[in-house]
N, C-alpha and C. Protein backbone atom coordinates (compact mmCIF):
# COMPACT_ATOMS: atom_id res chain seq x y z
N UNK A 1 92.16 111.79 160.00
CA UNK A 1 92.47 111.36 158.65
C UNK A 1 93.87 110.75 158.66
N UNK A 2 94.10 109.71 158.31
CA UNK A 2 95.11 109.27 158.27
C UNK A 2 95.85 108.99 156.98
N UNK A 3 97.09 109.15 157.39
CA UNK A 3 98.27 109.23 156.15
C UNK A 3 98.10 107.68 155.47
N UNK A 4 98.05 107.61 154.27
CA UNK A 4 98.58 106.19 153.60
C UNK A 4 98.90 106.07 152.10
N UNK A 5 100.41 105.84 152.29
CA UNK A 5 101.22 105.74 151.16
C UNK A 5 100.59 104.70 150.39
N UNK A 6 100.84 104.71 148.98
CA UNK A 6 99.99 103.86 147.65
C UNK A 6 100.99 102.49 148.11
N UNK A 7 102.62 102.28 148.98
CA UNK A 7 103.10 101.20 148.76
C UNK A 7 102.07 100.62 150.43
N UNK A 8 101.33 101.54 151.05
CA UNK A 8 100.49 100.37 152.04
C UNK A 8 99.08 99.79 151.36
N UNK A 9 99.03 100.91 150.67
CA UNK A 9 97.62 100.89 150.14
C UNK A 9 97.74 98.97 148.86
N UNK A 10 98.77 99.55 148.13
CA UNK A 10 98.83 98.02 147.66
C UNK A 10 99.41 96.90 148.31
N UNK A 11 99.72 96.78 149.42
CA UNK A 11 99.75 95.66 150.16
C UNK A 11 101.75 95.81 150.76
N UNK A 12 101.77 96.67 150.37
CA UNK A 12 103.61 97.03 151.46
C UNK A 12 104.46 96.16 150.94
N UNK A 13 104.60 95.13 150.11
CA UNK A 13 105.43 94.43 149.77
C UNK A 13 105.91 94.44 148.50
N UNK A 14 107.01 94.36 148.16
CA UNK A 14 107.55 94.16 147.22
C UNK A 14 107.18 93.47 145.92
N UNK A 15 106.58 94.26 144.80
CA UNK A 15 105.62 93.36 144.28
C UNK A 15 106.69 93.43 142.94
N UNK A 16 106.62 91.81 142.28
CA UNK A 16 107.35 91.70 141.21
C UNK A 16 106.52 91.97 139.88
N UNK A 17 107.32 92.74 138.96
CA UNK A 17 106.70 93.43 137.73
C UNK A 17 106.78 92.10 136.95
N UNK A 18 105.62 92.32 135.94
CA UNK A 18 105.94 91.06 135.21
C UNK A 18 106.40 90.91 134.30
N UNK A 19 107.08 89.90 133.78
CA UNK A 19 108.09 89.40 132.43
C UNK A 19 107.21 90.23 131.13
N UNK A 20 108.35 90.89 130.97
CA UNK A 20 108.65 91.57 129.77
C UNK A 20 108.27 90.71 128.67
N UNK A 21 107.57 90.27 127.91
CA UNK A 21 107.31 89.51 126.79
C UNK A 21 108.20 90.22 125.79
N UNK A 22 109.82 90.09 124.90
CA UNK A 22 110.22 90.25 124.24
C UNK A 22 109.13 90.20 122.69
N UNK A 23 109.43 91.63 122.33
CA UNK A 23 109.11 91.63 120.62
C UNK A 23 109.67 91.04 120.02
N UNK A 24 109.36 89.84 118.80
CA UNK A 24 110.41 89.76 118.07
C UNK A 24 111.13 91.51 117.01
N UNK A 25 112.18 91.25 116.95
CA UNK A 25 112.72 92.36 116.17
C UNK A 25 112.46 92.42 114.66
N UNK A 26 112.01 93.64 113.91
CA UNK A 26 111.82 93.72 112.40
C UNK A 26 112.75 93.44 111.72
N UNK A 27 112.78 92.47 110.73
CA UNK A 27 114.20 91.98 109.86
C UNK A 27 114.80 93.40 109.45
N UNK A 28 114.08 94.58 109.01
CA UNK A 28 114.88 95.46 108.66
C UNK A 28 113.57 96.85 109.15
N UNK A 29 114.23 98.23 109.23
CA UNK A 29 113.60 99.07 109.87
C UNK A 29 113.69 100.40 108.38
N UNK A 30 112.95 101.17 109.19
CA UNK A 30 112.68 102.12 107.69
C UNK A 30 113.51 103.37 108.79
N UNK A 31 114.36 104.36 107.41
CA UNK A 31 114.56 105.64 108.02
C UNK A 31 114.39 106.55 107.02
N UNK A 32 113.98 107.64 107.72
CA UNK A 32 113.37 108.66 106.87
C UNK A 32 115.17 109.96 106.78
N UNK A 33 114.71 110.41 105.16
CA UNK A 33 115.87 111.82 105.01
C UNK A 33 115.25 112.86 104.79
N UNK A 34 114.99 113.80 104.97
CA UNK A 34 114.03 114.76 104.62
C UNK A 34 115.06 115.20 103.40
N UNK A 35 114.78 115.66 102.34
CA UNK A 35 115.79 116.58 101.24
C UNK A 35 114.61 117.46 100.44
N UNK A 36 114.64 118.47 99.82
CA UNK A 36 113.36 119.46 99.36
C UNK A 36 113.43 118.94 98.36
N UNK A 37 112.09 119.27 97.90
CA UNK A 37 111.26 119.10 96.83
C UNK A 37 112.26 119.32 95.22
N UNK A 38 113.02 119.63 95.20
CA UNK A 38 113.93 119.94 94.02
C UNK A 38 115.19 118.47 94.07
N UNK A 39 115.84 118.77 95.04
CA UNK A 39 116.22 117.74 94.94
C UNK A 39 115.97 115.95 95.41
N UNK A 40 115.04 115.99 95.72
CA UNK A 40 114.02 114.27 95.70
C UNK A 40 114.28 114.53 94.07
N UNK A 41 113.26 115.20 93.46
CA UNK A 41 113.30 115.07 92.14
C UNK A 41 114.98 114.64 91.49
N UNK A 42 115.90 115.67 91.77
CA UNK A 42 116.59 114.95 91.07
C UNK A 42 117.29 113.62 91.33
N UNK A 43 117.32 113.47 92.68
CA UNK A 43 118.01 112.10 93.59
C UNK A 43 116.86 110.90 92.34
N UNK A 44 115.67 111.60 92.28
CA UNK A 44 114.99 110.38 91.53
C UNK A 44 115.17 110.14 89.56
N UNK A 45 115.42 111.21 89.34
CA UNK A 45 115.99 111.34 88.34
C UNK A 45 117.64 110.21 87.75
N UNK A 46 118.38 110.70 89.27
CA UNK A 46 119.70 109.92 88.89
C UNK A 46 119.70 108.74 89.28
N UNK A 47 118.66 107.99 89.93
CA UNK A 47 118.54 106.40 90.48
C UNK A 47 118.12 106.19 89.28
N UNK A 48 117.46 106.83 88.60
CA UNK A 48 116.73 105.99 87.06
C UNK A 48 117.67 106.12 86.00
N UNK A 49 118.80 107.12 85.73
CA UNK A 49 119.11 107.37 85.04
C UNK A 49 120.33 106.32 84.50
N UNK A 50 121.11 105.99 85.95
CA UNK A 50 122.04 105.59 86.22
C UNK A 50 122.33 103.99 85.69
N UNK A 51 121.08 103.39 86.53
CA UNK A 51 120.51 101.96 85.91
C UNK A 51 119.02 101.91 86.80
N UNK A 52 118.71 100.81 86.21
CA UNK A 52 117.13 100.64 86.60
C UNK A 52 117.26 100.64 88.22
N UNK A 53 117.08 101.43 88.87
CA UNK A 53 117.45 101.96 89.98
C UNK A 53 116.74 102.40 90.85
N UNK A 54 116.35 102.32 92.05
CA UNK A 54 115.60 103.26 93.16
C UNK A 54 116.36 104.55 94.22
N UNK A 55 115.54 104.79 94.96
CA UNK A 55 116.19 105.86 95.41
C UNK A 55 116.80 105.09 96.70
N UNK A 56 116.01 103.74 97.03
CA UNK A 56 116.73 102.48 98.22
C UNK A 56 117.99 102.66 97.97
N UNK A 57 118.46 102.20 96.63
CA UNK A 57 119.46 101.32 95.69
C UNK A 57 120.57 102.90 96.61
N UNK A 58 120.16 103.84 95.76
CA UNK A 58 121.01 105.44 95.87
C UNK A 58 121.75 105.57 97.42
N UNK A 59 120.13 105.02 97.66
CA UNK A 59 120.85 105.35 99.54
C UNK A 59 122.01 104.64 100.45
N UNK A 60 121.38 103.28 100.06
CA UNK A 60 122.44 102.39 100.49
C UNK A 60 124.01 102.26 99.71
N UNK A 61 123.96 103.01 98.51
CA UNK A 61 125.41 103.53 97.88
C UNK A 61 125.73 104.29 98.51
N UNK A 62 124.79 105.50 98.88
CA UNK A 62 125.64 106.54 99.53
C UNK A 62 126.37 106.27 100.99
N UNK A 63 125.52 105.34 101.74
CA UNK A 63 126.00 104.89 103.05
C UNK A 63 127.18 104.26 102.97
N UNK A 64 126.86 102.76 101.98
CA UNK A 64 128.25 102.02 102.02
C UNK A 64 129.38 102.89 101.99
N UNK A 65 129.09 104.19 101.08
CA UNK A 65 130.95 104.96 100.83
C UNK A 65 131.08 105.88 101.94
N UNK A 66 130.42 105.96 102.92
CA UNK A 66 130.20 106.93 103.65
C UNK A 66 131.29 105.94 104.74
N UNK A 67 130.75 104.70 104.86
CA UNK A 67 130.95 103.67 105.76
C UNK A 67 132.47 102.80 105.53
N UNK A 68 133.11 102.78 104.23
CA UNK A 68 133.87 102.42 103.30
C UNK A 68 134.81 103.21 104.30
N UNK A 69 134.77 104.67 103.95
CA UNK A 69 135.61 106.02 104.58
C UNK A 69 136.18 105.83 105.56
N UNK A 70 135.13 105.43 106.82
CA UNK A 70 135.40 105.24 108.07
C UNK A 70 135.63 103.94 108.27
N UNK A 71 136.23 102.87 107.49
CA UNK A 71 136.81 101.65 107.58
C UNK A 71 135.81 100.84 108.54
N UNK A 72 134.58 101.03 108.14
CA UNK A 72 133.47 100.54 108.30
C UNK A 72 132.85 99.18 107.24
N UNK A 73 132.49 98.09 107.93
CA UNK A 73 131.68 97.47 106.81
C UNK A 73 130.44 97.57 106.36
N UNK A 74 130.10 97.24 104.73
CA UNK A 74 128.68 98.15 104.55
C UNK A 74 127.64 97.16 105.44
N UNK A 75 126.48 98.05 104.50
CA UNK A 75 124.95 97.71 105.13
C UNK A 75 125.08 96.11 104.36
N UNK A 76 124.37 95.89 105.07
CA UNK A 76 123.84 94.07 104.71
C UNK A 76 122.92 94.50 103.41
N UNK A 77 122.36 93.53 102.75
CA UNK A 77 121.41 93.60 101.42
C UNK A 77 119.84 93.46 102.09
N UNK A 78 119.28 94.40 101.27
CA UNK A 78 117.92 94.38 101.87
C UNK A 78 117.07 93.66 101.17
N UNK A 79 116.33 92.54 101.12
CA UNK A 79 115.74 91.41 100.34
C UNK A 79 114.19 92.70 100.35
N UNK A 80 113.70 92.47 99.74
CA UNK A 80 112.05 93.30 99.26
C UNK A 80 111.07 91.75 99.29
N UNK A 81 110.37 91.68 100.38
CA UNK A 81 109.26 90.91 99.74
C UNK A 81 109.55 89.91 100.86
């Protein structure tokens, strides 16, 4: 019985992998916050309350000042649609 490694078995040579076909990239990506059931409610409460508002709108406030802090520039604007 003889020994044979998978690099004789496919032919011993150096075989080139093939080109990566680049994804294009998603204009914008989704991230999830987990927060409980009490407060979603109210996070949704104060996006409406505040002005005609989402909880998007909330988030990306909270980041920019988060980002503001650390002499960071904010998030870019997220177009819908």
């Amino acid at each position: 019985m003889s020994k044979t490694s998978l690099k004789d078995f496919l032919g011993a040579g150096e075989a080139e992998l093939p080109a990566k076909e680049g994804k294009p990239l998603p204009e914008y990506v989704s991230i999830k916050v987990k927060v409980h059931p009490d407060d979603h409610r109210r996070l949704s409460d104060l996006a409406k309350a505040e002005r005609p508002s989402s909880l998007q709108d909330l988030g990306v406030e909270g980041f920019n000042r988060v980002l503001a802090e650390r002499g960071l520039p904010p998030l870019r604007p997220y177009k819908d649609g």
